[in-house]
PDB file of N, CA and C in Angstrom:
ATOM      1  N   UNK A   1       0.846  -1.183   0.000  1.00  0.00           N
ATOM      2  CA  UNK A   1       0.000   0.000   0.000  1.00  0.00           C
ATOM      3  C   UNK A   1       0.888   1.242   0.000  1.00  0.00           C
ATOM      4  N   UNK A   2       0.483   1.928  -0.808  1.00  0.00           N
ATOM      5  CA  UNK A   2       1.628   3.166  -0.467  1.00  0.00           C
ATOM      6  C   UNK A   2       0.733   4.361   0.050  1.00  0.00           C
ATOM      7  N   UNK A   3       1.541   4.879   1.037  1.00  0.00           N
ATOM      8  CA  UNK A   3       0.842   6.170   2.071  1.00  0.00           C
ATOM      9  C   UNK A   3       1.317   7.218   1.362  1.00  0.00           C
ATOM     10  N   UNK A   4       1.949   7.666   0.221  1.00  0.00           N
ATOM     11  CA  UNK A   4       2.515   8.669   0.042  1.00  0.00           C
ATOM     12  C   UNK A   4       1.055   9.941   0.177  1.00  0.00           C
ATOM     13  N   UNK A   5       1.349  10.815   0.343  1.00  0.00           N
ATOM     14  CA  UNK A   5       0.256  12.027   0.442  1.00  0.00           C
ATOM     15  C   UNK A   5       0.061  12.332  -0.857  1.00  0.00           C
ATOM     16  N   UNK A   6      -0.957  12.201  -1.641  1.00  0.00           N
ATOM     17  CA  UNK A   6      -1.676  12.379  -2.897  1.00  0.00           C
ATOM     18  C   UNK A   6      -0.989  13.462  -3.256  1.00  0.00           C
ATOM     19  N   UNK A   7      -0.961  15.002  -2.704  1.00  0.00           N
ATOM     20  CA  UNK A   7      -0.595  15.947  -3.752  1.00  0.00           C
ATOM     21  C   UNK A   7       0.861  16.133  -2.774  1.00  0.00           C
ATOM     22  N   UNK A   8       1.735  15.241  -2.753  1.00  0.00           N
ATOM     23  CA  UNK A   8       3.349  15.708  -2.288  1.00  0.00           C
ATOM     24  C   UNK A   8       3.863  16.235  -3.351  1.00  0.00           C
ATOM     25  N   UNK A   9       3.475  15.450  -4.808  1.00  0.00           N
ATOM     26  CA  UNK A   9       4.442  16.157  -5.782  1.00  0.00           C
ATOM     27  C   UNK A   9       4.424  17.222  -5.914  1.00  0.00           C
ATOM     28  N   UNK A  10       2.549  17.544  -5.816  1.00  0.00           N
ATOM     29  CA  UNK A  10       2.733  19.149  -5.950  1.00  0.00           C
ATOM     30  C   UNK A  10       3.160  20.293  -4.817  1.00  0.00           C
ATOM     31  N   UNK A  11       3.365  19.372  -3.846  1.00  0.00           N
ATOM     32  CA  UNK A  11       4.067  20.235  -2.640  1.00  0.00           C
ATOM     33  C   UNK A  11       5.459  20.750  -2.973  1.00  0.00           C
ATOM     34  N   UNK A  12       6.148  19.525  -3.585  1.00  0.00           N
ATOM     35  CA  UNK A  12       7.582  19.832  -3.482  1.00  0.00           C
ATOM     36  C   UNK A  12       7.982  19.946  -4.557  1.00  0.00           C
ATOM     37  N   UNK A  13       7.475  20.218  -5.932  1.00  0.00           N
ATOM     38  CA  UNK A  13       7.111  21.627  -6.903  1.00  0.00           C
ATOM     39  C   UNK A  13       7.094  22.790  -6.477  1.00  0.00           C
ATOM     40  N   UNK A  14       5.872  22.856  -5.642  1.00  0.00           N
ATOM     41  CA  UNK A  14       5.502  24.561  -5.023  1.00  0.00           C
ATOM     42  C   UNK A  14       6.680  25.124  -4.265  1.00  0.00           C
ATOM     43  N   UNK A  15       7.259  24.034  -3.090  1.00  0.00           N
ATOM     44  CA  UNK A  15       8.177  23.977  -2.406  1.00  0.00           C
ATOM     45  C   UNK A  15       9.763  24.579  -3.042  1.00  0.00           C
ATOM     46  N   UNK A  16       9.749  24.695  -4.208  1.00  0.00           N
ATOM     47  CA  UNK A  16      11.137  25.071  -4.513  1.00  0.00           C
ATOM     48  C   UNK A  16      11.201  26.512  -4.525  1.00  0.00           C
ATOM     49  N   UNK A  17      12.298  26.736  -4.868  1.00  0.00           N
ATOM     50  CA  UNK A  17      12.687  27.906  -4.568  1.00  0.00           C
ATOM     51  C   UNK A  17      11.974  28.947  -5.631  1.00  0.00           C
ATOM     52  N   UNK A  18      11.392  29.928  -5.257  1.00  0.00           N
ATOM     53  CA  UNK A  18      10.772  31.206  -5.981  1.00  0.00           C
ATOM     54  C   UNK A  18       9.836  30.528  -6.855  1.00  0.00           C
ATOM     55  N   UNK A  19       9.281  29.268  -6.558  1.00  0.00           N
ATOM     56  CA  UNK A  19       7.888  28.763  -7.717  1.00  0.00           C
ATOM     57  C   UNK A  19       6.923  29.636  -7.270  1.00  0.00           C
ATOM     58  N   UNK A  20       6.771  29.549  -5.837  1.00  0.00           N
ATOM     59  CA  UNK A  20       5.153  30.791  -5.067  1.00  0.00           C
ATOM     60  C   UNK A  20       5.594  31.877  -5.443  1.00  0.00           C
ATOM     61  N   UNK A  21       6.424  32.467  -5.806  1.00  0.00           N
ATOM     62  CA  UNK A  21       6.952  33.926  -5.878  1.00  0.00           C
ATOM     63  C   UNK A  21       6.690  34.244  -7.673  1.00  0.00           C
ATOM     64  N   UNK A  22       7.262  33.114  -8.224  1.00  0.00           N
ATOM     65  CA  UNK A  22       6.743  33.673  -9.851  1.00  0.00           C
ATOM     66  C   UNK A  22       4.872  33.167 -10.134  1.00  0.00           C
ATOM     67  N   UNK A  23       4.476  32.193  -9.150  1.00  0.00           N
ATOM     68  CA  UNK A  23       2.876  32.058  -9.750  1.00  0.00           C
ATOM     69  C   UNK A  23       2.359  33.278  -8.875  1.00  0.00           C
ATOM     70  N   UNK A  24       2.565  33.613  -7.899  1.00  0.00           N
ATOM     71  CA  UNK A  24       1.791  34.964  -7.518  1.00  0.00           C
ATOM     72  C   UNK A  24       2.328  36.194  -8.445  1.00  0.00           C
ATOM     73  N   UNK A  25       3.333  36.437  -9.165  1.00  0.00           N
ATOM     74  CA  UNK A  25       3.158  37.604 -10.318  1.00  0.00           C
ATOM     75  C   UNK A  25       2.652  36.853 -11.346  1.00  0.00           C
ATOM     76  N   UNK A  26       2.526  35.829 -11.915  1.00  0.00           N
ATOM     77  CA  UNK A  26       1.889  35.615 -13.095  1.00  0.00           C
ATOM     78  C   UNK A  26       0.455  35.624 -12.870  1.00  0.00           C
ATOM     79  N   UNK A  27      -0.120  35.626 -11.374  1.00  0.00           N
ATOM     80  CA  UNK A  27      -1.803  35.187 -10.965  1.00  0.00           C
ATOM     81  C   UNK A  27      -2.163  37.092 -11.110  1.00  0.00           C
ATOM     82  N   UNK A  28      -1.403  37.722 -10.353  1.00  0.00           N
ATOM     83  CA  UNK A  28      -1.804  39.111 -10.509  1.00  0.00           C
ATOM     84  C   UNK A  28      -1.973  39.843 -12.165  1.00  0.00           C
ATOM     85  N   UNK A  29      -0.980  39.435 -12.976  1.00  0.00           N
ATOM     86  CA  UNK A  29      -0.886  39.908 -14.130  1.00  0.00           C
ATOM     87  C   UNK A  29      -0.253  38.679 -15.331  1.00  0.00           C
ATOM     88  N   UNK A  30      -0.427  38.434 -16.594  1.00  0.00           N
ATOM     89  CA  UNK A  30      -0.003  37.247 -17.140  1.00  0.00           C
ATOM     90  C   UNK A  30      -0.851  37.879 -18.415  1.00  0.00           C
ATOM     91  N   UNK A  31      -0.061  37.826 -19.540  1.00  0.00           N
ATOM     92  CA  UNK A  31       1.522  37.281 -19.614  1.00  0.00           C
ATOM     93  C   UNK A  31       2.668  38.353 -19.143  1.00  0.00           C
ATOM     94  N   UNK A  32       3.620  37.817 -18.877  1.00  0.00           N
ATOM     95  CA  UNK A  32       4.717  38.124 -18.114  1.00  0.00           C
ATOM     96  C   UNK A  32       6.120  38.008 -19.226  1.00  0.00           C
ATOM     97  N   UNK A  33       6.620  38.664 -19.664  1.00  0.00           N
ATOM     98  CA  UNK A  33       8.507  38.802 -20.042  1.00  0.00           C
ATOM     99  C   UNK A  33       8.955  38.295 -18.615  1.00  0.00           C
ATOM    100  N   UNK A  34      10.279  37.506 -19.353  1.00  0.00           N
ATOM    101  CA  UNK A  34      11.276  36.921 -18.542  1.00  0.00           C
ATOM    102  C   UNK A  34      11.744  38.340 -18.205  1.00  0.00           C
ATOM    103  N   UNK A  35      12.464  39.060 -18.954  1.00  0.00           N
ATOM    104  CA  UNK A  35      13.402  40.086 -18.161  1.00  0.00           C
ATOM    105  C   UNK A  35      12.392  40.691 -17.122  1.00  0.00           C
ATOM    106  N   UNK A  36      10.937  41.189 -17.565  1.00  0.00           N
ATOM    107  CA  UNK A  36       9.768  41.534 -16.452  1.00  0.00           C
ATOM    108  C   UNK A  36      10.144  40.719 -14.732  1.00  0.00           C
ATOM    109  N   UNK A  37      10.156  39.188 -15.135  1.00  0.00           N
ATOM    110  CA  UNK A  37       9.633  39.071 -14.196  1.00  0.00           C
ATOM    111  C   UNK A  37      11.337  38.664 -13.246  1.00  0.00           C
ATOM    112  N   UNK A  38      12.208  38.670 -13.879  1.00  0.00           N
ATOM    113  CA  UNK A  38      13.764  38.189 -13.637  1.00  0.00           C
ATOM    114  C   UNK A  38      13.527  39.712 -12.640  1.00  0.00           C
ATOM    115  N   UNK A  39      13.236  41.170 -13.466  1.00  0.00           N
ATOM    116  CA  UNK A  39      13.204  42.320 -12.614  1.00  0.00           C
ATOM    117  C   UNK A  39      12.938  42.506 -11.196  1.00  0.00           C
ATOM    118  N   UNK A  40      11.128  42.123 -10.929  1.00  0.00           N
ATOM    119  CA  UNK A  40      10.356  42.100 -10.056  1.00  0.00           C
ATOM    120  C   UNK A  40      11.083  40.941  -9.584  1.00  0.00           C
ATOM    121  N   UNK A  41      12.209  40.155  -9.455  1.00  0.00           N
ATOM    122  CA  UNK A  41      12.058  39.304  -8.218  1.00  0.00           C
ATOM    123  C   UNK A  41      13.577  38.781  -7.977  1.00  0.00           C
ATOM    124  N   UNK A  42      14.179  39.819  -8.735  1.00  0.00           N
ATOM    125  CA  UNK A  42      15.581  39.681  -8.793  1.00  0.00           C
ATOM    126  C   UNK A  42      16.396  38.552  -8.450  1.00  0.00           C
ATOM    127  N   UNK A  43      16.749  37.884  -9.317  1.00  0.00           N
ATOM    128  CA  UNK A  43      16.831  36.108  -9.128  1.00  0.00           C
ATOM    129  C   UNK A  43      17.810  36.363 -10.230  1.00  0.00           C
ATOM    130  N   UNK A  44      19.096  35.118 -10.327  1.00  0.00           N
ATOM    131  CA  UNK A  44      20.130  35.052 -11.348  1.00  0.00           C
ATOM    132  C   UNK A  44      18.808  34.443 -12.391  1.00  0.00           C
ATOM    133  N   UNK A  45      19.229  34.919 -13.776  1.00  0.00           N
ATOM    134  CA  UNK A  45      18.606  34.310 -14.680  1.00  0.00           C
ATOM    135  C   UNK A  45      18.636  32.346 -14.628  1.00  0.00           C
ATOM    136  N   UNK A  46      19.657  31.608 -14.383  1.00  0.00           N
ATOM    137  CA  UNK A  46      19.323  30.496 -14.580  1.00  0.00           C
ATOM    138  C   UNK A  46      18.488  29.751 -13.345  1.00  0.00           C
ATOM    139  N   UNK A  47      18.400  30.356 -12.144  1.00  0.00           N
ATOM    140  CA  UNK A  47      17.251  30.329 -11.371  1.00  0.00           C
ATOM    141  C   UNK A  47      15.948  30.695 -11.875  1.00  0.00           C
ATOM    142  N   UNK A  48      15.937  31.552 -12.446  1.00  0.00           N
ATOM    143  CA  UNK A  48      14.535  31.274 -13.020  1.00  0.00           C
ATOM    144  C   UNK A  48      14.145  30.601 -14.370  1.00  0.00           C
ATOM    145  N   UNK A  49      14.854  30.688 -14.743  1.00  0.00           N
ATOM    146  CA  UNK A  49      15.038  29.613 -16.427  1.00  0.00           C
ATOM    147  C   UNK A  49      14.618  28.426 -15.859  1.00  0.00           C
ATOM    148  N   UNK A  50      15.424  28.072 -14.661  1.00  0.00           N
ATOM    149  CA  UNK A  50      15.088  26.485 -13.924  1.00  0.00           C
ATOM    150  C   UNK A  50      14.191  26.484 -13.298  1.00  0.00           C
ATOM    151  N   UNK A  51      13.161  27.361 -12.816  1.00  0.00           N
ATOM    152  CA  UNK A  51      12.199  27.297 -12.208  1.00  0.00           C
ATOM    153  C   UNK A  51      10.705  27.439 -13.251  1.00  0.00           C
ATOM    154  N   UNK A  52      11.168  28.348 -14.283  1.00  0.00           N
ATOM    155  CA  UNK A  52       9.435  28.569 -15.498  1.00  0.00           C
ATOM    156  C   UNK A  52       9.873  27.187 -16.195  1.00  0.00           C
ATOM    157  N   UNK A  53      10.720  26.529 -16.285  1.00  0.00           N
ATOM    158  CA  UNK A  53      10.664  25.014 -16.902  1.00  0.00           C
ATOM    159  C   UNK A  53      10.360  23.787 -16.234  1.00  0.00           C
ATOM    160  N   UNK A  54      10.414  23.759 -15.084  1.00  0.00           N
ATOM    161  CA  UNK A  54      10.149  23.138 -13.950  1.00  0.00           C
ATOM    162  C   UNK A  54       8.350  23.118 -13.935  1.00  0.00           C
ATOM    163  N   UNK A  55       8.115  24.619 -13.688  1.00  0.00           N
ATOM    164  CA  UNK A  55       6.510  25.080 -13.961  1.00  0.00           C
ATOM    165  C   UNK A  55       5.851  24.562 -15.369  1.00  0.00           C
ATOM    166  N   UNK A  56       6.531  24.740 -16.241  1.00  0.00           N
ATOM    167  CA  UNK A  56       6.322  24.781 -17.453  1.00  0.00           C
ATOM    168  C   UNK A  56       5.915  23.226 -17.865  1.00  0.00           C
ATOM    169  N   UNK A  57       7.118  22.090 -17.338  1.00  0.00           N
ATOM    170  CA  UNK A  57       6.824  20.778 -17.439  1.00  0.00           C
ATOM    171  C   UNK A  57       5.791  20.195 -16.545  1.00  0.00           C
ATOM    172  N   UNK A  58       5.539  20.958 -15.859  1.00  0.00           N
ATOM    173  CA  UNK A  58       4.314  20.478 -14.814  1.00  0.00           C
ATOM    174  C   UNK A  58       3.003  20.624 -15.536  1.00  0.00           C
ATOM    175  N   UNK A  59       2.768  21.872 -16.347  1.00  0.00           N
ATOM    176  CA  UNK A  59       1.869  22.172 -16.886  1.00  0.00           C
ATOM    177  C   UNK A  59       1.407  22.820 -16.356  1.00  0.00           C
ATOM    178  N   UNK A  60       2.093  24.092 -15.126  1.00  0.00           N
ATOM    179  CA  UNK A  60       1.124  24.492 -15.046  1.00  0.00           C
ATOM    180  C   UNK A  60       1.235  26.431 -15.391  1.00  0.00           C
ATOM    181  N   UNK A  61       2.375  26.540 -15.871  1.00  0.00           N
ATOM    182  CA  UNK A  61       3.160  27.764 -16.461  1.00  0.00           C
ATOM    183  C   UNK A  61       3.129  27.546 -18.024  1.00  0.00           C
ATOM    184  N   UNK A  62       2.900  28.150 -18.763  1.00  0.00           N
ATOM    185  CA  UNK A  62       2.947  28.546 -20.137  1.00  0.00           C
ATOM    186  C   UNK A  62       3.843  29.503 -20.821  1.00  0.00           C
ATOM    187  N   UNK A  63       4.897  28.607 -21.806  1.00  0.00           N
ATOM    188  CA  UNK A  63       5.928  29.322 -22.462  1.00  0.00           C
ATOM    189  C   UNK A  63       5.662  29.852 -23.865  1.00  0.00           C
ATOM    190  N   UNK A  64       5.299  31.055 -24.615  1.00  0.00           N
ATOM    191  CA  UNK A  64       5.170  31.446 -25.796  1.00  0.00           C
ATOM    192  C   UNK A  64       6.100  31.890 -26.120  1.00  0.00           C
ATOM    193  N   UNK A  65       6.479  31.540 -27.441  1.00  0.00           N
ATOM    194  CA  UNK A  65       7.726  32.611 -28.081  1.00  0.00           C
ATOM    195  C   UNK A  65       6.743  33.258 -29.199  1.00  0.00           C
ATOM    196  N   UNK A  66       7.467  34.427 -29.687  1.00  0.00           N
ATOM    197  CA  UNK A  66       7.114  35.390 -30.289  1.00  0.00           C
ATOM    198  C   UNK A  66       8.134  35.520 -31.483  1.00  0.00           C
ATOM    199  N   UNK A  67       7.616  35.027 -32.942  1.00  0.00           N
ATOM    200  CA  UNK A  67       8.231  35.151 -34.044  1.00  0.00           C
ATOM    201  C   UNK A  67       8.928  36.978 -34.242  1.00  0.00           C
ATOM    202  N   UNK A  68       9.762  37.744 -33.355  1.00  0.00           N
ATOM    203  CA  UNK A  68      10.182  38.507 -33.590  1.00  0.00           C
ATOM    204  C   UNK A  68      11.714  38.854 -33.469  1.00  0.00           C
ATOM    205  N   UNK A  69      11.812  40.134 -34.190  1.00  0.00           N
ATOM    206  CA  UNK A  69      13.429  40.545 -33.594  1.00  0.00           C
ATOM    207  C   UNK A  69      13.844  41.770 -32.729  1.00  0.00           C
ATOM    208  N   UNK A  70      14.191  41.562 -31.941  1.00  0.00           N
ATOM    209  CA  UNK A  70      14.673  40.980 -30.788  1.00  0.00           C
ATOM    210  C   UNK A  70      13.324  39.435 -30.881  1.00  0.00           C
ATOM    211  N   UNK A  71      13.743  38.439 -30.652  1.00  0.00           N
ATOM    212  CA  UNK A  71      12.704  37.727 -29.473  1.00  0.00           C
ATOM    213  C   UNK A  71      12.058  37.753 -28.432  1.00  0.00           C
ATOM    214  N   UNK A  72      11.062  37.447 -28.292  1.00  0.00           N
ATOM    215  CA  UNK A  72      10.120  37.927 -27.357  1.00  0.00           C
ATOM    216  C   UNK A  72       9.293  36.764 -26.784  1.00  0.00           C
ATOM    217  N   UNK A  73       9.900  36.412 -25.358  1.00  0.00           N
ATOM    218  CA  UNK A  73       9.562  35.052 -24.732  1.00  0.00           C
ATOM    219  C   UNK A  73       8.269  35.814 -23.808  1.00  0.00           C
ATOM    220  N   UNK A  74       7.133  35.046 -23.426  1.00  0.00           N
ATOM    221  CA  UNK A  74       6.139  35.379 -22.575  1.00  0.00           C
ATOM    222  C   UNK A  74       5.706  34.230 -21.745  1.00  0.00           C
ATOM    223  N   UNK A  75       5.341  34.446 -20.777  1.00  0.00           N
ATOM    224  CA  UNK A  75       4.890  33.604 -19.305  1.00  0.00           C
ATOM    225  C   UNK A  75       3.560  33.935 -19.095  1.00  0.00           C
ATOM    226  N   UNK A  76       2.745  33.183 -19.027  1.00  0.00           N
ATOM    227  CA  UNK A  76       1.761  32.714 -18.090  1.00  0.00           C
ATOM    228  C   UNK A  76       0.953  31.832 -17.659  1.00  0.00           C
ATOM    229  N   UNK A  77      -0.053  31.441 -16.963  1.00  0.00           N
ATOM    230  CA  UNK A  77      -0.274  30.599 -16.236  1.00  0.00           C
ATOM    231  C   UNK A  77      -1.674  29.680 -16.870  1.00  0.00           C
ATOM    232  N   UNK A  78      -1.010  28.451 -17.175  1.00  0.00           N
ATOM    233  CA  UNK A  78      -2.040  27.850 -18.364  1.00  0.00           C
ATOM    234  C   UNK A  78      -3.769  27.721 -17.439  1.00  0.00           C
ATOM    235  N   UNK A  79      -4.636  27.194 -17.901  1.00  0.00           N
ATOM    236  CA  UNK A  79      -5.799  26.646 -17.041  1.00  0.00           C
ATOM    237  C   UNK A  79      -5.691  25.902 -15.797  1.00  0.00           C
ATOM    238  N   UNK A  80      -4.234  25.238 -16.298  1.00  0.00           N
ATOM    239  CA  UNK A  80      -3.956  24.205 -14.817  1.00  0.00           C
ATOM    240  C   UNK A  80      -3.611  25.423 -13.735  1.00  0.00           C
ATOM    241  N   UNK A  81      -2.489  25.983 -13.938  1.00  0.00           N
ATOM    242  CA  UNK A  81      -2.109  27.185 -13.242  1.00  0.00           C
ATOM    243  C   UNK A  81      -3.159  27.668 -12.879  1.00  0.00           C
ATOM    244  N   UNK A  82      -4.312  28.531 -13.442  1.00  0.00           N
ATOM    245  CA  UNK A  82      -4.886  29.308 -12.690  1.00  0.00           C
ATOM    246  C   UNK A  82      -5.517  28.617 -11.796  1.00  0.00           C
ATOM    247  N   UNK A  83      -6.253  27.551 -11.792  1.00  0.00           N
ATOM    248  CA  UNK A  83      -6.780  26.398 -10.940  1.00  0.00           C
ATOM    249  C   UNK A  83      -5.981  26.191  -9.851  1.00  0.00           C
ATOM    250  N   UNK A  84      -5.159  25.997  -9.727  1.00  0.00           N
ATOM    251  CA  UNK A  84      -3.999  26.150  -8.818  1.00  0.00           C
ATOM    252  C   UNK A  84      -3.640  27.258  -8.159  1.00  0.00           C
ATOM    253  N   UNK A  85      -3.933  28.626  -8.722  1.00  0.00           N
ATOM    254  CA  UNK A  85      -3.368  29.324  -7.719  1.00  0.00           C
ATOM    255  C   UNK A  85      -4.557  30.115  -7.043  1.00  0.00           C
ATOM    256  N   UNK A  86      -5.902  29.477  -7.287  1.00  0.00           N
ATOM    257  CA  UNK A  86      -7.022  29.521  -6.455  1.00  0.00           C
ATOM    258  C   UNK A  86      -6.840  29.255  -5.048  1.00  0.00           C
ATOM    259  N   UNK A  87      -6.486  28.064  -5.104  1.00  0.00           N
ATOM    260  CA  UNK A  87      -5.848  27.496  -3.562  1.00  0.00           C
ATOM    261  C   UNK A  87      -5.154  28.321  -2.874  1.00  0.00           C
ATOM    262  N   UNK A  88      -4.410  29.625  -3.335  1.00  0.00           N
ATOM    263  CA  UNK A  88      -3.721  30.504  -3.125  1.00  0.00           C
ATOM    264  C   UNK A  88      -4.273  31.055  -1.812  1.00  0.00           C
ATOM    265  N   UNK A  89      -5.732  31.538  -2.404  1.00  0.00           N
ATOM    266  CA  UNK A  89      -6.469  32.749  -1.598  1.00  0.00           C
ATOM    267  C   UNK A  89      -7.394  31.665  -0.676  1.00  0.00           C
ATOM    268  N   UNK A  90      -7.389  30.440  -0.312  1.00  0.00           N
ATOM    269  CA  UNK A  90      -8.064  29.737   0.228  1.00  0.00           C
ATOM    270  C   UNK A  90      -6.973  29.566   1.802  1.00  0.00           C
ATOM    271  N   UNK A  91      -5.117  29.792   1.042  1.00  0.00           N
ATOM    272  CA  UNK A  91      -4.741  29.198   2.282  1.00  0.00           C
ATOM    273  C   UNK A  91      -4.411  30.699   3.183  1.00  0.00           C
ATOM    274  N   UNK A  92      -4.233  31.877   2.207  1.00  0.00           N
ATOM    275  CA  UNK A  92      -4.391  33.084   2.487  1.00  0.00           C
ATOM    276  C   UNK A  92      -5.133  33.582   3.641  1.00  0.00           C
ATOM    277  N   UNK A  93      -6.276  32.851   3.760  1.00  0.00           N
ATOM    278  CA  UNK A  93      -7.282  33.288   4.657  1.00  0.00           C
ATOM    279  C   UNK A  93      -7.536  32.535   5.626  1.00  0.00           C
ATOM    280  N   UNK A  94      -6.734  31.209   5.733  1.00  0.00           N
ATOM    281  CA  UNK A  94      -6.665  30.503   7.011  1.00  0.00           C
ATOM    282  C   UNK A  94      -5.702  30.717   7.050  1.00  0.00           C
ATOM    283  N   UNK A  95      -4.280  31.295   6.644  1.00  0.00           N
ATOM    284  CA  UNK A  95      -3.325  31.997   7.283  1.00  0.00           C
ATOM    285  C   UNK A  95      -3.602  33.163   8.000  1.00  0.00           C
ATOM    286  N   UNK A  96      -4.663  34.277   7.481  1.00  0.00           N
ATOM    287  CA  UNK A  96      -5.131  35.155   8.316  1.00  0.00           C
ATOM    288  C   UNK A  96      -5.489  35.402   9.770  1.00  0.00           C
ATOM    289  N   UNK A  97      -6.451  33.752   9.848  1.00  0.00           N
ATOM    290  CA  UNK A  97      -7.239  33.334  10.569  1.00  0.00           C
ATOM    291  C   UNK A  97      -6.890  33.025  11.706  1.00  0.00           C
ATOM    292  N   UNK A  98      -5.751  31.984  11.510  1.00  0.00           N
ATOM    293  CA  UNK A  98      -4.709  31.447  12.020  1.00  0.00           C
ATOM    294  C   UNK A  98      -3.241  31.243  12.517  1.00  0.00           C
ATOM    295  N   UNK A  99      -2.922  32.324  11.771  1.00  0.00           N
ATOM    296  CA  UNK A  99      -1.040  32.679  12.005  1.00  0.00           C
ATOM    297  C   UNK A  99      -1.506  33.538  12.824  1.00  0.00           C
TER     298      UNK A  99
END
């Protein structure tokens, strides 16, 4: 029988470093530029490269490129994502409640 806790994976997804920090700017506003959001949260670029791909393979971050020049990469938060960061304002308010 395995006890593992149904949503651990998605714990220790969420759990990494700056994942809650880039889905709460992509939940406020989306789509998002990398340099945008590299700005707002000042992180070495391959920290966040490793973190919107991380998101990204989960399904629950969305990567567009933009046939232009310069290139023009955009972020935001697919259907799974927003579904997900509902839970956001659910734990928000028993943190309120409770912390």
């Amino acid at each position: 029988m395995d006890e593992r806790c149904p949503f651990q994976d998605t714990l220790e997804l969420l759990g990494r470093k700056h994942a809650l920090s880039i889905l709460r700017l992509l939940s406020a506003r989306d789509p998002r530029r990398f340099t945008e959001l590299q700005g707002v949260l000042r992180l070495n670029p391959k920290v966040l490269t490793d973190r919107l791909r991380d998101l990204a393979a989960a399904g629950i971050v969305d990567r567009t490129e933009h046939a232009e020049i310069p290139p023009r990469v955009e972020y935001g938060l697919t259907r799974k994502g927003a579904d997900l960061v509902k839970v956001f304002d659910v734990i928000e308010r028993w943190h309120k409640r409770y912390a």
